[in-house]
Protein backbone atom coordinates (compact mmCIF):
# COMPACT_ATOMS: atom_id res chain seq x y z
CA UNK A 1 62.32 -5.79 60.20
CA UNK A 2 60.89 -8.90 60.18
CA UNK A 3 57.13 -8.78 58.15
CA UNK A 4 54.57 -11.85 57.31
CA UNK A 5 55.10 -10.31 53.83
CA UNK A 6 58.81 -11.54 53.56
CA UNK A 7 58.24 -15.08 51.56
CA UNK A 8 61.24 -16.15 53.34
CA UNK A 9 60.26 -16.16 56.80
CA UNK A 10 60.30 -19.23 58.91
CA UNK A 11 56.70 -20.25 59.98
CA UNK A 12 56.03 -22.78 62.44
CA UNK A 13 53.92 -26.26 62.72
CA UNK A 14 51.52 -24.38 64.30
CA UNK A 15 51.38 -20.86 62.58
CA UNK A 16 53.63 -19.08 65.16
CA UNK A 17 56.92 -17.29 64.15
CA UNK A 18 59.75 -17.08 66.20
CA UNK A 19 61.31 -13.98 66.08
CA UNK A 20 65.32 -13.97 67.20
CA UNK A 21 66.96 -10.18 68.49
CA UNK A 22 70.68 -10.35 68.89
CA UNK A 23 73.86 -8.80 67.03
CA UNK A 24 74.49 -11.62 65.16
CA UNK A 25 71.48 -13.86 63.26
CA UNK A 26 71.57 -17.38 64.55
CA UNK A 27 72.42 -20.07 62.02
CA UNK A 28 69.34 -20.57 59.62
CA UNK A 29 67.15 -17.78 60.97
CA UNK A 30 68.16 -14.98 59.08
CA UNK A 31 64.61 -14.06 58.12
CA UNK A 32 63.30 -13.85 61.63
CA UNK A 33 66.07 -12.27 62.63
CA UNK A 34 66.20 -8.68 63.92
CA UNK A 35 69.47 -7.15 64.71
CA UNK A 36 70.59 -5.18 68.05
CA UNK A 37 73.91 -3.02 68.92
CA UNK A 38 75.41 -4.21 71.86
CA UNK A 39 75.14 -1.86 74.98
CA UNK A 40 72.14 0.08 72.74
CA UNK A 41 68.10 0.07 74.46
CA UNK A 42 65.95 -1.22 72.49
CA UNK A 43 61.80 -2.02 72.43
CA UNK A 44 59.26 -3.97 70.23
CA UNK A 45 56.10 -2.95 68.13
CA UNK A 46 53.65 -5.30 67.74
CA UNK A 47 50.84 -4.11 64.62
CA UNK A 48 47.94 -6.09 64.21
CA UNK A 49 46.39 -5.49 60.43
CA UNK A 50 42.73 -6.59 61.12
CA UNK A 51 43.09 -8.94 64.89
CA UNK A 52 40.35 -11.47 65.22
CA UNK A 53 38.23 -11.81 67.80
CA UNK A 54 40.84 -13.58 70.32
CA UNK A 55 42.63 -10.44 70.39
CA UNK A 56 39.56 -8.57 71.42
CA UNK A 57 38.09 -10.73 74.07
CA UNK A 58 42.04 -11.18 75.42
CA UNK A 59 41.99 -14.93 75.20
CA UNK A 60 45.02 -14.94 72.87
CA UNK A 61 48.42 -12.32 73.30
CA UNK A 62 51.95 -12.50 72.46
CA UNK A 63 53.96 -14.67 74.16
CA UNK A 64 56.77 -13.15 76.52
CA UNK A 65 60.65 -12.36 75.21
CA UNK A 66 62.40 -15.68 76.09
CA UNK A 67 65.95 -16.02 75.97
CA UNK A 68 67.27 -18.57 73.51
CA UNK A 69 70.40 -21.11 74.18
């Protein structure tokens, strides 16, 4: 699970977190790491504790599931 309450987990410049699925953690990212059995389904959960407005009005949302190189 990957939580805004772990102390270790890799924030971004600009407040985003990158968040990395995969069988094996890529080098450095443990903490934003959350791992996946090959040839197993999986889906995400996003919970908001207390969204702000942006949320509400739907000028902000998660970005998409990107694959990473």
């Amino acid at each position: 699970m990957v939580s805004s309450q772990n102390k270790e987990l890799i924030i971004n410049p600009d407040q985003s977190v990158d968040v990395y699925f995969g069988p094996k953690a890529p080098a450095g990212k443990e903490n934003n790491w959350i791992q996946t059995i090959p040839g197993k389904g999986w889906f995400t959960i996003l919970r908001l504790y207390g969204p702000l407005e942006p949320w509400f009005d739907k000028t902000w949302r998660p970005g998409e599931i990107e694959l990473s190189k």
